[in-house]
Protein backbone atom coordinates (compact mmCIF):
# COMPACT_ATOMS: atom_id res chain seq x y z
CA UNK A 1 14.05 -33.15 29.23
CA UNK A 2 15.76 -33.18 25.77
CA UNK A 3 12.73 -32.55 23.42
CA UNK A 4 12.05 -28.88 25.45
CA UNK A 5 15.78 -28.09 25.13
CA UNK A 6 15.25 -28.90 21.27
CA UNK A 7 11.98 -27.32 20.78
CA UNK A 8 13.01 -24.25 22.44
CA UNK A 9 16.62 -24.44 20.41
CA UNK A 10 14.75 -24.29 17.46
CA UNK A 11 12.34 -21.51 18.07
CA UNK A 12 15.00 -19.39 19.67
CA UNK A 13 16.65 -20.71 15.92
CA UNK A 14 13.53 -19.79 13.75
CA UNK A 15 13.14 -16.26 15.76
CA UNK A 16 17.34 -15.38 14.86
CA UNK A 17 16.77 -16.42 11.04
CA UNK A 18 13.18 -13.55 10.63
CA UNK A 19 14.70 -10.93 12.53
CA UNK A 20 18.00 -11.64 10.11
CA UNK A 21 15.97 -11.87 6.77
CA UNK A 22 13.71 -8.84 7.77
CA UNK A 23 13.55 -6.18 5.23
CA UNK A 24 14.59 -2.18 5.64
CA UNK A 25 11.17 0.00 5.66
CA UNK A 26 11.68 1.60 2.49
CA UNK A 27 8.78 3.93 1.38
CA UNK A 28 7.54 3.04 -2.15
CA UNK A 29 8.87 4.68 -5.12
CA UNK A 30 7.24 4.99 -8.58
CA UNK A 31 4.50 6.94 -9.55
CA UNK A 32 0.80 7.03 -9.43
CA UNK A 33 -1.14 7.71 -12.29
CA UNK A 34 -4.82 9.37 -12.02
CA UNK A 35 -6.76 9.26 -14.82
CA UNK A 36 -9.42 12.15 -15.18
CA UNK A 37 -11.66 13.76 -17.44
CA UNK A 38 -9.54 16.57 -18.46
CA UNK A 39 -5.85 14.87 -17.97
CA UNK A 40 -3.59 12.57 -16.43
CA UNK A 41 -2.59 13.08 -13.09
CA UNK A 42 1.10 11.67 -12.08
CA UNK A 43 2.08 11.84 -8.83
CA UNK A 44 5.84 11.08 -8.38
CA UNK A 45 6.11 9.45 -4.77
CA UNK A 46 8.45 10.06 -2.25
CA UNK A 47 8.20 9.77 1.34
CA UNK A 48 5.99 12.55 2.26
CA UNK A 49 2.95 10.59 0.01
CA UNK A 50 1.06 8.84 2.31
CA UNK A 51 -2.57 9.01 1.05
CA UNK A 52 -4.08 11.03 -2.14
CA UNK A 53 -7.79 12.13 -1.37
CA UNK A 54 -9.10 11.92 -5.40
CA UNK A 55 -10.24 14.66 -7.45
CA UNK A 56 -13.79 14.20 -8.26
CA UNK A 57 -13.32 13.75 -12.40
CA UNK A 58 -10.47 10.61 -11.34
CA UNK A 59 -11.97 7.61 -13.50
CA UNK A 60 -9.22 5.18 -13.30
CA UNK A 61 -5.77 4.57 -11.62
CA UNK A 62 -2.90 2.90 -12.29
CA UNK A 63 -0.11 2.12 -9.79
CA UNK A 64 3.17 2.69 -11.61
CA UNK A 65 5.01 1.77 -8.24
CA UNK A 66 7.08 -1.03 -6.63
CA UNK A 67 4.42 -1.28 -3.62
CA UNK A 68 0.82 -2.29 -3.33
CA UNK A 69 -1.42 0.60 -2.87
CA UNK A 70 -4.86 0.88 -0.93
CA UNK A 71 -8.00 2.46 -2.63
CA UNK A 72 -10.37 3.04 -0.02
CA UNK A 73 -13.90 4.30 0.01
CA UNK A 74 -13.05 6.68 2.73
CA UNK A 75 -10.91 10.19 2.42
CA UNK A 76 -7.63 10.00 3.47
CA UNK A 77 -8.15 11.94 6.75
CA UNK A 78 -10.50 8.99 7.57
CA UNK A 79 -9.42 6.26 5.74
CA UNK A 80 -6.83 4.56 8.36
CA UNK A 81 -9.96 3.98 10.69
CA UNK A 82 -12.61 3.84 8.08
CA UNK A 83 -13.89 2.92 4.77
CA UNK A 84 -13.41 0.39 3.04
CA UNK A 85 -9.84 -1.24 1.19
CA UNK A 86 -8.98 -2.95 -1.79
CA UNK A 87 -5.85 -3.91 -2.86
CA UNK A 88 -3.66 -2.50 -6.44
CA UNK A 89 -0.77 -4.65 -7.30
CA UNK A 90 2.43 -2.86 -8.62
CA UNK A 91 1.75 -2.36 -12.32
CA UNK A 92 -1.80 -2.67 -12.35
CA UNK A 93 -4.44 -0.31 -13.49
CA UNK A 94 -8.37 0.08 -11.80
CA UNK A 95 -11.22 1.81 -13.05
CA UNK A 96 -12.27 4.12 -10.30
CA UNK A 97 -16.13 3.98 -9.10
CA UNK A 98 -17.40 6.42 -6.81
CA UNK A 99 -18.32 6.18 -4.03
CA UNK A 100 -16.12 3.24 -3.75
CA UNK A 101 -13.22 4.72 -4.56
CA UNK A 102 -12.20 8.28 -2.60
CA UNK A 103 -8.70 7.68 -1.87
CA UNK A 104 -5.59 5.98 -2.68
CA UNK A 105 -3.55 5.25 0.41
CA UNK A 106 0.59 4.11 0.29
CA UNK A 107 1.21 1.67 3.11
CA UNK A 108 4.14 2.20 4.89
CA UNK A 109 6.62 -0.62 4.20
């Protein structure tokens, strides 16, 4: 009878100590930067950025945020069911190939 009592001790334990450690949902701040054929793009983030559908002359993006973005192949009306994903680290930089890349979605934290 003493090893349940433990085992659930310690899970009931375990469970206290991730809901105690869990972070805030912050939205990300930084900027993204689009790079096109005529100019740079930035867009300064706040928390009404979600998802930026690409304009067609974007050739490269870099993610001048404190999150990891989602390029997806998919618009952003679409992109949450559809497309798909990769991943852009915070401070990185990716050459944008269409049709692979149509949209650049901010997860929610």
């Amino acid at each position: 009878m003493r090893r349940p009592a433990t085992a659930l001790g310690g899970l009931a334990a375990a469970a206290a100590l991730t809901l105690a450690t869990a972070a805030p949902a912050d939205a990300a701040t930084g900027r993204l930067v689009l790079f096109t054929d005529a100019a740079s793009i930035v867009l300064h983030l706040n928390d009404d950025v979600r998802c930026v559908d690409l304009p067609e002359s974007t050739r490269a993006v870099y993610n001048a945020t404190d999150a990891f973005v989602l390029l997806n192949s998919a618009g952003c009306a679409f992109s949450a069911q559809l497309g798909i994903s990769s991943t852009l680290p915070p401070g990185a930089g990716l050459r944008v190939e269409r049709p692979f890349t149509v949209s650049v979605r901010i997860p929610k934290s």
